[in-house]
Protein backbone atom coordinates (compact mmCIF):
# COMPACT_ATOMS: atom_id res chain seq x y z
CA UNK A 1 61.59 146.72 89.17
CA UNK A 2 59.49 146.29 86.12
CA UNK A 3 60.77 144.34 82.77
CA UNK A 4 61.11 147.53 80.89
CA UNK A 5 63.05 148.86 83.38
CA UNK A 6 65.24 146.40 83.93
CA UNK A 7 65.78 146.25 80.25
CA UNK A 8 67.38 150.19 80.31
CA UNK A 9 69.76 149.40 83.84
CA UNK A 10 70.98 146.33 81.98
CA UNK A 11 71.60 148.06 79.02
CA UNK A 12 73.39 150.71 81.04
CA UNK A 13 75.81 148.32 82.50
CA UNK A 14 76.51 146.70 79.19
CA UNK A 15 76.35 149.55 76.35
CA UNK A 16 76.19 152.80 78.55
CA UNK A 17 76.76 154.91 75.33
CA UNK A 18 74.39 153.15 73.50
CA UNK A 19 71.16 153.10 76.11
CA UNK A 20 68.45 154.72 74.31
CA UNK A 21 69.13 153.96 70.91
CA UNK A 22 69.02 149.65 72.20
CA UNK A 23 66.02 150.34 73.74
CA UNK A 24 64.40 151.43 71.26
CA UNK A 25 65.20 148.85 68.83
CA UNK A 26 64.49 146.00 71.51
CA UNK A 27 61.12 147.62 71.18
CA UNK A 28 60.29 148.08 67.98
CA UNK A 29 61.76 143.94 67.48
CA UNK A 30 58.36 143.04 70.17
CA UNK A 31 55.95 145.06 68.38
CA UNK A 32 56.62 142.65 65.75
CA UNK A 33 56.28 139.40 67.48
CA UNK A 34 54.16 136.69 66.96
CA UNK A 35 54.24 134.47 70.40
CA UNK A 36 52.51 131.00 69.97
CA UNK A 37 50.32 129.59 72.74
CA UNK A 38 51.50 128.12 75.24
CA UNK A 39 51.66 124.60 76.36
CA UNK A 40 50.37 124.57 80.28
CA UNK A 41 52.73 125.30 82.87
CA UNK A 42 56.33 124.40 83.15
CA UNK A 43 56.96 124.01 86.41
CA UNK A 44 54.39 121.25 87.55
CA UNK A 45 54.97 117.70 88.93
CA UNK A 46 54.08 116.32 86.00
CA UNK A 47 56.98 117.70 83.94
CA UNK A 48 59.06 115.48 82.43
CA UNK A 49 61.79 116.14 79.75
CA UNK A 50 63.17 113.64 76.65
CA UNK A 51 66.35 114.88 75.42
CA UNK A 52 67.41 113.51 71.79
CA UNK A 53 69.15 114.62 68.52
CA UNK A 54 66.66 115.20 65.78
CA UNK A 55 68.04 111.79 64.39
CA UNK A 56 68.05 109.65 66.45
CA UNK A 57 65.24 107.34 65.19
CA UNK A 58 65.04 106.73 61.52
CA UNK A 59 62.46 105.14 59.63
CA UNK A 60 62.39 104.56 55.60
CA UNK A 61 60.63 107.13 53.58
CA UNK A 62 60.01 109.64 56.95
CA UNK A 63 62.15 112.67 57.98
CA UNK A 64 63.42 112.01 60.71
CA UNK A 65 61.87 114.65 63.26
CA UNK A 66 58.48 112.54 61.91
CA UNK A 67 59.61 109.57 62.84
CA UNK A 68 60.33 111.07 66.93
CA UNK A 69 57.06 112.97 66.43
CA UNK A 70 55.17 108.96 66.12
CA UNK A 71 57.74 108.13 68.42
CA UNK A 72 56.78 110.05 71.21
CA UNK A 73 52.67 109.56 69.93
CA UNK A 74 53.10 105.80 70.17
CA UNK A 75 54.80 105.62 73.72
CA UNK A 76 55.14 108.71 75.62
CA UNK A 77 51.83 110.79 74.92
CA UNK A 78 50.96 110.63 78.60
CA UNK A 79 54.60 110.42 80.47
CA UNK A 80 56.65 113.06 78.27
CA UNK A 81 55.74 116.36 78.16
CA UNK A 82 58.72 118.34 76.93
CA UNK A 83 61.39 117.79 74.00
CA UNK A 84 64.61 118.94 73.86
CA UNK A 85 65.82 118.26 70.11
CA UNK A 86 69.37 118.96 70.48
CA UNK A 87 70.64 121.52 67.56
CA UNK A 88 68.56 120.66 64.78
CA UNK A 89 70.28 123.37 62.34
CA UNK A 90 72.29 122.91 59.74
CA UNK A 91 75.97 122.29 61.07
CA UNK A 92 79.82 121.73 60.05
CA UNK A 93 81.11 119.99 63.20
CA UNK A 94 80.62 118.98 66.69
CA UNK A 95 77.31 116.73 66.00
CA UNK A 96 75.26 120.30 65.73
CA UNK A 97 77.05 122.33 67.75
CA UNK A 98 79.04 124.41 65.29
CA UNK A 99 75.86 126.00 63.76
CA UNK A 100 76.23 126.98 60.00
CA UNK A 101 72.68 128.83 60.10
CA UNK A 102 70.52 129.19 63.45
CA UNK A 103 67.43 130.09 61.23
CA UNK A 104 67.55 126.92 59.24
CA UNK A 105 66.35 123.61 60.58
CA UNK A 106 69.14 121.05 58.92
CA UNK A 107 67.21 119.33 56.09
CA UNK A 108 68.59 116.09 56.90
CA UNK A 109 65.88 115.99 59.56
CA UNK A 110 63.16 118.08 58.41
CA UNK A 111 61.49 121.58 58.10
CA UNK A 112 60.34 124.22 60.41
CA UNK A 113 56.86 122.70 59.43
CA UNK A 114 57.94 119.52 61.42
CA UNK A 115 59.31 121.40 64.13
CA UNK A 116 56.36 123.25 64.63
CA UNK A 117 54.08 119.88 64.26
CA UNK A 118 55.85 118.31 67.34
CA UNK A 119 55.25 122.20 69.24
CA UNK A 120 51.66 121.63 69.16
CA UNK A 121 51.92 118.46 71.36
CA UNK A 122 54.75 119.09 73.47
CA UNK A 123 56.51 122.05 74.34
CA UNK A 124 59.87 122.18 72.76
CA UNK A 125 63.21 123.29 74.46
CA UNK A 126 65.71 124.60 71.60
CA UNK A 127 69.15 124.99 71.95
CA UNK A 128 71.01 128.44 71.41
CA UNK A 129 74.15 127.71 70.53
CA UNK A 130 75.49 132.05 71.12
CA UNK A 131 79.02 131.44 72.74
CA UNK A 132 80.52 130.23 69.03
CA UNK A 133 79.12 129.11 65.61
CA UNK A 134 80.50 127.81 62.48
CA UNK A 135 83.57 128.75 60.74
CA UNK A 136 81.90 128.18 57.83
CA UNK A 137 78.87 130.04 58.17
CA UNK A 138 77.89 133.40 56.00
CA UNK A 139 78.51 135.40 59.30
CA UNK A 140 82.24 134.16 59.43
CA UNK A 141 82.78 134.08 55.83
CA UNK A 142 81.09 137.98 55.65
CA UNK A 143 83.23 138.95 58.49
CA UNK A 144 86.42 137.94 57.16
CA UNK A 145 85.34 140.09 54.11
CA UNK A 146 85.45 142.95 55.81
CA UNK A 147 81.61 143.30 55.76
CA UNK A 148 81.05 146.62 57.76
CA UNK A 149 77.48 144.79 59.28
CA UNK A 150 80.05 141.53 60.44
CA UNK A 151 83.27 143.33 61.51
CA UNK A 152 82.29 143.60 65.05
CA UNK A 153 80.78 140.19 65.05
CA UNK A 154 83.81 137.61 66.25
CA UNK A 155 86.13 137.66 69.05
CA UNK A 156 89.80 138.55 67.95
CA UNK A 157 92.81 139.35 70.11
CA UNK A 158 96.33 139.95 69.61
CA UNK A 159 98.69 136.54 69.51
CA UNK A 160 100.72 138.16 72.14
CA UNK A 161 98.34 138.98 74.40
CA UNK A 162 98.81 137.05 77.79
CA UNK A 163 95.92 134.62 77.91
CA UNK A 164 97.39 131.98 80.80
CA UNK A 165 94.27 133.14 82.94
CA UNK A 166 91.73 131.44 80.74
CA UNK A 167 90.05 128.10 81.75
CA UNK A 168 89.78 126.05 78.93
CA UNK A 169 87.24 123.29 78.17
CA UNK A 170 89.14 121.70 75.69
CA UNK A 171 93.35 120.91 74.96
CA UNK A 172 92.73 122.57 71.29
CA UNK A 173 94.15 125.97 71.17
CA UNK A 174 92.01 129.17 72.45
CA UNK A 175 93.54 131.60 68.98
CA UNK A 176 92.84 130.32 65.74
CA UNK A 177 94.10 132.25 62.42
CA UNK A 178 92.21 132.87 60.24
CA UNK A 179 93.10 135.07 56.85
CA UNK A 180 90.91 137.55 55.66
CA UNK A 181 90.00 139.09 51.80
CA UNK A 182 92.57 141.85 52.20
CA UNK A 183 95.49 139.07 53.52
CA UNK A 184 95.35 140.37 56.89
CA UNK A 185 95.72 137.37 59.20
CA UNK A 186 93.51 137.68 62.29
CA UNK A 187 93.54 135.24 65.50
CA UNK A 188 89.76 134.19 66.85
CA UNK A 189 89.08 133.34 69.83
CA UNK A 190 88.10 129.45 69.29
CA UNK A 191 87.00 127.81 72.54
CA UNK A 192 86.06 124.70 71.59
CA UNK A 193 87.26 123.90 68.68
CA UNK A 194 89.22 125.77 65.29
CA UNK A 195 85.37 125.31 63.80
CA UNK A 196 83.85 126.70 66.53
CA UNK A 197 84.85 130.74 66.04
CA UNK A 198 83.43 132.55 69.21
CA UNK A 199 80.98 135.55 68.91
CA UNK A 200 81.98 138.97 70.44
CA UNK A 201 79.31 140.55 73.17
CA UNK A 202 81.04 143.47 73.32
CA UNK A 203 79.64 144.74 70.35
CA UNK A 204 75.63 145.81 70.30
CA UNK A 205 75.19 144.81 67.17
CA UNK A 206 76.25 141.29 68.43
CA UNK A 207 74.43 141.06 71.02
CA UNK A 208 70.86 142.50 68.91
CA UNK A 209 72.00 139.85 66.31
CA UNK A 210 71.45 136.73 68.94
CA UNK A 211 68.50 138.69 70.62
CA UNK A 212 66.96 138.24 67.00
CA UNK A 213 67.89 134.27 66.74
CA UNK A 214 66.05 133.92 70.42
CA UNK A 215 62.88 136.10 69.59
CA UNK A 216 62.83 133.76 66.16
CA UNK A 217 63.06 130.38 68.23
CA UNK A 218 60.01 131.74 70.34
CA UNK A 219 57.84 131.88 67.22
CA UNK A 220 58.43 129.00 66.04
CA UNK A 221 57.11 127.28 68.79
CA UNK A 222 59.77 127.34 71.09
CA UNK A 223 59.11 127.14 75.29
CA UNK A 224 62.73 126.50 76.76
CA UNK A 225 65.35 128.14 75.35
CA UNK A 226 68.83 126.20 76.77
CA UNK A 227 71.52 128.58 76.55
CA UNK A 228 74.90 126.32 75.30
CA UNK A 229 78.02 127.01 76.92
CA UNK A 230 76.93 130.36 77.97
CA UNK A 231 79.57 130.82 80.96
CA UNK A 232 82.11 131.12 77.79
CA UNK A 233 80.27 134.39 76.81
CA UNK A 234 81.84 137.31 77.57
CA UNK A 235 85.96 137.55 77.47
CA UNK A 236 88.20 139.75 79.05
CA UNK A 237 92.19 139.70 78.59
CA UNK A 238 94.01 138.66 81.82
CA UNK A 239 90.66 137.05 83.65
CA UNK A 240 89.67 133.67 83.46
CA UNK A 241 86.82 134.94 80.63
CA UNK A 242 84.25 132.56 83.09
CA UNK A 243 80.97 133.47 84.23
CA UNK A 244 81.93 137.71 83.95
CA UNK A 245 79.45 139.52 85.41
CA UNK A 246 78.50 140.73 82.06
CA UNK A 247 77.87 137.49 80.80
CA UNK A 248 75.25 136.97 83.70
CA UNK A 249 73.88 140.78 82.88
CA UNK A 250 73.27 139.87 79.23
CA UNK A 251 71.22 136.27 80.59
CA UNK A 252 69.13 138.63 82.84
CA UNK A 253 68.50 140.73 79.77
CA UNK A 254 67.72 138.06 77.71
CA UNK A 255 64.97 137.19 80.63
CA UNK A 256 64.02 140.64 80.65
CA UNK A 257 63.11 140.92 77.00
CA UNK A 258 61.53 137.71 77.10
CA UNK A 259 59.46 138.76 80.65
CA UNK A 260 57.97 141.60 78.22
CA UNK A 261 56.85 139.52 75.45
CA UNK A 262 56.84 135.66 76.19
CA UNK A 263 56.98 135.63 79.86
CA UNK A 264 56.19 132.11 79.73
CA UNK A 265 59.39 131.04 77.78
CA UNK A 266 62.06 129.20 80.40
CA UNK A 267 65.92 129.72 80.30
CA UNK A 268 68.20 127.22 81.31
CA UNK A 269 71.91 127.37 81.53
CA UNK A 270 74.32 124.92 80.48
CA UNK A 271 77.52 125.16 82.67
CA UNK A 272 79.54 122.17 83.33
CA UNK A 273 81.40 123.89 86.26
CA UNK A 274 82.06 123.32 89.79
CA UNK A 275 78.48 123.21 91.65
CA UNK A 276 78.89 126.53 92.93
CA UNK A 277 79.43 128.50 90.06
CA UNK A 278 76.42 126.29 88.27
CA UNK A 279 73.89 127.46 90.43
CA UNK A 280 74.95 130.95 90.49
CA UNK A 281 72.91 131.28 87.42
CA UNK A 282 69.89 130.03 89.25
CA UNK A 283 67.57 133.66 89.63
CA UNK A 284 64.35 134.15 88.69
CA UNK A 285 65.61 137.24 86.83
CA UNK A 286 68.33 135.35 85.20
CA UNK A 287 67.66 131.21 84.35
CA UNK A 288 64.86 129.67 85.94
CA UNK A 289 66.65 126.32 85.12
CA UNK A 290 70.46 124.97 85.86
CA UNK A 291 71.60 121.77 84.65
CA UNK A 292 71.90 119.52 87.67
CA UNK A 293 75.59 118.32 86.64
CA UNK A 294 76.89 117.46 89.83
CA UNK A 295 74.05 114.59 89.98
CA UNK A 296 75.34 112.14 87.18
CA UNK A 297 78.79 111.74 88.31
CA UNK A 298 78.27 111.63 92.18
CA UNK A 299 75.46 108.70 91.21
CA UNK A 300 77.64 107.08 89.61
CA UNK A 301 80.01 106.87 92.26
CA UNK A 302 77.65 106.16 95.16
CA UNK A 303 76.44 102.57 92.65
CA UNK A 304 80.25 102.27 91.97
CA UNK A 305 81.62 102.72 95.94
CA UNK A 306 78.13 101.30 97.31
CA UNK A 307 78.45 104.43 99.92
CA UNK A 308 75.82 106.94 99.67
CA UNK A 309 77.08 109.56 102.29
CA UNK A 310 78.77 112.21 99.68
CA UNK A 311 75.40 111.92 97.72
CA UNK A 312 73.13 112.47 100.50
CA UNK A 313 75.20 115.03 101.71
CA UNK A 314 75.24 116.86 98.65
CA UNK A 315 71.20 116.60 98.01
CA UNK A 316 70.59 117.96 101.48
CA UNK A 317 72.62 121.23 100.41
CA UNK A 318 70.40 121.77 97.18
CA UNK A 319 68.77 124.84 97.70
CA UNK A 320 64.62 124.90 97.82
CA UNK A 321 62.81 125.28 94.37
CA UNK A 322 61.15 128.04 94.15
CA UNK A 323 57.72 128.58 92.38
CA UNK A 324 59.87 129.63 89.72
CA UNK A 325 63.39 128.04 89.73
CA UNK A 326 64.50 124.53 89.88
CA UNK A 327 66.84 122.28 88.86
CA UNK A 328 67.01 120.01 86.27
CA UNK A 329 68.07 116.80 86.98
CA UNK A 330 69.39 114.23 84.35
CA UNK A 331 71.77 111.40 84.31
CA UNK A 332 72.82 111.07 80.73
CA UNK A 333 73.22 113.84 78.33
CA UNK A 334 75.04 113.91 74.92
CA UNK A 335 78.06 115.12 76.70
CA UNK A 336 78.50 112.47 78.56
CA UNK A 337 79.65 112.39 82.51
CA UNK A 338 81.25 115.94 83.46
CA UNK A 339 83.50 115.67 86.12
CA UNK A 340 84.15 119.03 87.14
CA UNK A 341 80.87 119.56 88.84
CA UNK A 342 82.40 117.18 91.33
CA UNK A 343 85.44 119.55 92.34
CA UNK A 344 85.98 119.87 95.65
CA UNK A 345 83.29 116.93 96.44
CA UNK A 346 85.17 113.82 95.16
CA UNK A 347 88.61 113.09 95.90
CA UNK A 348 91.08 112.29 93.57
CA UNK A 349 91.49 108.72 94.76
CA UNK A 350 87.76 108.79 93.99
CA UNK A 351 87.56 110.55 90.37
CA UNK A 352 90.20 107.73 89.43
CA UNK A 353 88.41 104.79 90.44
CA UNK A 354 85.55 106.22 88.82
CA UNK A 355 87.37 106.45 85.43
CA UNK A 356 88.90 103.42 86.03
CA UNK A 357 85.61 101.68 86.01
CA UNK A 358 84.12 103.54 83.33
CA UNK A 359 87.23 102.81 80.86
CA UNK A 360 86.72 98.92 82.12
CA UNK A 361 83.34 99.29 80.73
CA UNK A 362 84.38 100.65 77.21
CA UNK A 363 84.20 104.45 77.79
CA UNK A 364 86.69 106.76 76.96
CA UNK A 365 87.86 109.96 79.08
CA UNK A 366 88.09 113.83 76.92
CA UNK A 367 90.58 116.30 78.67
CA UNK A 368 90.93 120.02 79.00
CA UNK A 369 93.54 122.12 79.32
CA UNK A 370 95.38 123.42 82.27
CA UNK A 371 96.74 127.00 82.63
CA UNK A 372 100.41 125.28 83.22
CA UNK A 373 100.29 123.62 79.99
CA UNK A 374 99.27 119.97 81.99
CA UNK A 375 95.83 118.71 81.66
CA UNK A 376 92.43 117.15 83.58
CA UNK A 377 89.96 114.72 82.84
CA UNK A 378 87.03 116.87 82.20
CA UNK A 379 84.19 114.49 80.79
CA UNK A 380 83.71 110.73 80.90
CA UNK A 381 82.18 109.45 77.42
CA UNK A 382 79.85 106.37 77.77
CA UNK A 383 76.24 105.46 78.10
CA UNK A 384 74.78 105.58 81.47
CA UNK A 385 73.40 102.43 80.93
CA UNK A 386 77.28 100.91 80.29
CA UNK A 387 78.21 103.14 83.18
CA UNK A 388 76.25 101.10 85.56
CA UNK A 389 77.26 97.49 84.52
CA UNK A 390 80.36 95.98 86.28
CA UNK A 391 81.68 92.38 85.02
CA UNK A 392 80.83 90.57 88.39
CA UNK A 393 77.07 91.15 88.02
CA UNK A 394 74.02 89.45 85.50
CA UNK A 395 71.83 91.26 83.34
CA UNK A 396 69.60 91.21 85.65
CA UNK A 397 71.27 92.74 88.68
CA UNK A 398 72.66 95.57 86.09
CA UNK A 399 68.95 96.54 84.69
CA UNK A 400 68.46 96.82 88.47
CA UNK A 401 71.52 99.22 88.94
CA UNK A 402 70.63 101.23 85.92
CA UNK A 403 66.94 101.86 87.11
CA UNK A 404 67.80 102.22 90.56
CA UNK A 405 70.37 105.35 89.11
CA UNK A 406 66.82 106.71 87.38
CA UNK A 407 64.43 106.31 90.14
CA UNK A 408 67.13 108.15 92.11
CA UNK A 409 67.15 111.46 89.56
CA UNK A 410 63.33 110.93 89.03
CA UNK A 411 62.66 111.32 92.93
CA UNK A 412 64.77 114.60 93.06
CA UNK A 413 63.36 118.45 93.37
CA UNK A 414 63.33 119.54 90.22
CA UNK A 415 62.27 118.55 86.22
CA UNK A 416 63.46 115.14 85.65
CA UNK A 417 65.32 114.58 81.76
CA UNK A 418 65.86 110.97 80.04
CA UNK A 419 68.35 111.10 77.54
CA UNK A 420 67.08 108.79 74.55
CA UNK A 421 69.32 106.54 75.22
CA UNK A 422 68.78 105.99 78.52
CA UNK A 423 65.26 105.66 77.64
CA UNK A 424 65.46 102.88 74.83
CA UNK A 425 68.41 101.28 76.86
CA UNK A 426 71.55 101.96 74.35
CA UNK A 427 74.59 100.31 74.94
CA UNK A 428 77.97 101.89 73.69
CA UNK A 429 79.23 102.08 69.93
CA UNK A 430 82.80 101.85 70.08
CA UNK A 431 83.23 100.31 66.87
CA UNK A 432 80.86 102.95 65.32
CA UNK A 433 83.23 105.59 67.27
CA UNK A 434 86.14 104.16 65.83
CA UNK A 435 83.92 104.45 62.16
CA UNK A 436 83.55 107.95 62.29
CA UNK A 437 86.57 109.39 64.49
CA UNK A 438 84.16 110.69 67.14
């Protein structure tokens, strides 16, 4: 099936009452799009990602994206190819992830003009941060006015609706009120956080809204589009509102608009879920990419344990790449270590000694929710780097663990990614943690 017509039988299974009239406004948005060239071909050998925020490295009297632009011009010209700049927009919470504006770059770091500087050298993966945005953005703010172009825009429900079935990332709660101009007090969905307000796909308007942020990010230079938190996306009442098949039918038509106008752009899903339902994204008509998530915690445990059998299990169940789908394997993210990509691999003799040894080494532990009202250890905060180190060993021995740990994800099928960190060799911040609360 051509693009085009995949564009109309998604469409159909999302908006059936709405078909033609999408379809012709998807069209009329690519007549009017500029696509920049290229940089080569993704999916080559000699692909390799950097993952950083936009400020990262300072230096006095540059913005910031400058400085990583020299950066990367003074050491990595020849090893890194890629960039992901993690949300570079101007924000309220959640280090960038509760966008105020997603057609802003935050002027902290910069411009567009520096954004589209570093796209000329390197090809750029920007995040889309669709599931939720800012409760202090315009949107919010005009949707709480009753603004008859917003009203649709956020995801409300009833306070007594029954929403036990939900799996929840976080321990904050899922409703958040919210009061709007007329007094009316509504409840928002808030997955994340009670800044984080989460954007309704049931409504067209919504979802031509986001189609307009992602056909923006293209011009501006952008090659890999990572879609945040997308198996939030779509919520249904008395389900578990996780990875809904609409949710994967409005990826594949996000891949099907972009297969008709920037066919070279890459998608890549950011799931920190069981292995399973993390590669169930992996399509050639849906992501090209998946986050490899079940990678940095099973490492860690194979240095920690000194028994590789789990871990070479695991890699010899990977499926194939194919010429247009891989993985993409990291160690260290800004997230830190997710743990339940390891459900059902690890057992829970195993996931404690693992936190045990990473809270001996100065991390901390973040916790989600359980439908009984208990909760789970969800993510392990800490550098990788920290993560490897054990008090028996020198500095030698643990710049030997920690590289061993890279070689390992470098050697994998797939696009390798080195967290900044990992690349400069950071070591953990509590007291700066403790500073600002984080």
């Amino acid at each position: 099936m051509n693009p085009s017509d995949r564009i109309r039988q998604l469409l159909g299974d999302l908006y059936p009452e709405q078909v033609e009239s999408l379809f012709v406004q998807i069209g009329e948005r690519l007549r009017k799009l500029h696509v920049p060239p290229a940089q080569g071909d993704y999916f080559s050998e000699k692909t390799i990602t950097l993952i950083t925020y936009g400020d990262t490295l300072r230096r006095d009297g540059e913005q910031p994206l400058q400085t990583l632009r020299h950066f990367l011009d003074d050491n990595a010209y020849d090893l890194i190819d890629t960039v992901h700049i993690l949300p570079f927009y101007p924000y309220s919470s959640d280090d960038g992830f509760s966008v105020i504006d997603y057609y802003a770059v935050n002027p902290v770091l910069g411009d567009w003009d520096d954004v589209r500087a570093l796209s000329r050298d390197y090809r750029l993966m920007f995040d889309a941060v669709i599931n939720h945005m800012s409760a202090q953005s315009d949107w919010f703010q005009r949707f709480l006015a009753d603004d008859p172009d917003y009203t649709q825009l956020f995801m409300t429900e009833a306070l007594e609706t029954d929403l036990s079935a939900v799996v929840r990332p976080r321990t904050s709660p899922l409703l958040t009120p919210f009061t709007k101009a007329d007094g009316e007090t509504v409840h928002v969905w808030t997955t994340f956080s009670a800044d984080q307000v989460d954007l309704d796909f049931r409504a067209p308007a919504t979802f031509l809204r986001i189609l307009d942020v992602l056909l923006y990010y293209v011009e501006q230079g952008a090659q890999v589009i990572r879609l945040d938190a997308i198996a939030f996306m779509w919520k249904v009442a008395g389900t578990n509102s996780l990875h809904l098949p609409q949710t994967h039918a409005v990826i594949q038509l996000f891949r099907a608009v972009l297969d008709v106008s920037a066919p070279h752009v890459i998608l890549i899903t950011e799931t920190n879920v069981p292995h399973a339902e993390n590669i169930s994204y992996l399509r050639a008509d849906e992501a090209q990419l998946v986050y490899n998530f079940t990678l940095p915690p099973l490492l860690l445990h194979t240095l920690i344990t000194g028994h590789a059998v789990k871990l070479a299990d695991w890699i010899n169940s990977l499926p194939a790449p194919t010429p247009r789908t891989t993985f993409f394997n990291f160690t260290a993210s800004h997230d830190g270590i997710g743990l339940r990509p390891v459900e059902g691999i690890l057992a829970p003799d195993e996931l404690a000694q693992m936190i045990a040894h990473v809270e001996a080494n100065g991390g901390r532990v973040s916790y989600r929710a359980l439908p009984d009202g208990g909760q789970k250890p969800y993510e392990l905060n800490i550098t990788y780097v920290d993560a490897t180190g054990a008090p028996e060993i020198t500095p030698g021995q643990h710049i030997k663990r920690f590289l061993l740990t890279q070689a390992v994800m470098l050697s994998l099928s797939g696009v390798p990614a080195i967290y900044l960190h990992s690349l400069v060799g950071t070591r953990n911040d509590v007291a700066g943690s403790r500073a600002t609360r984080l």
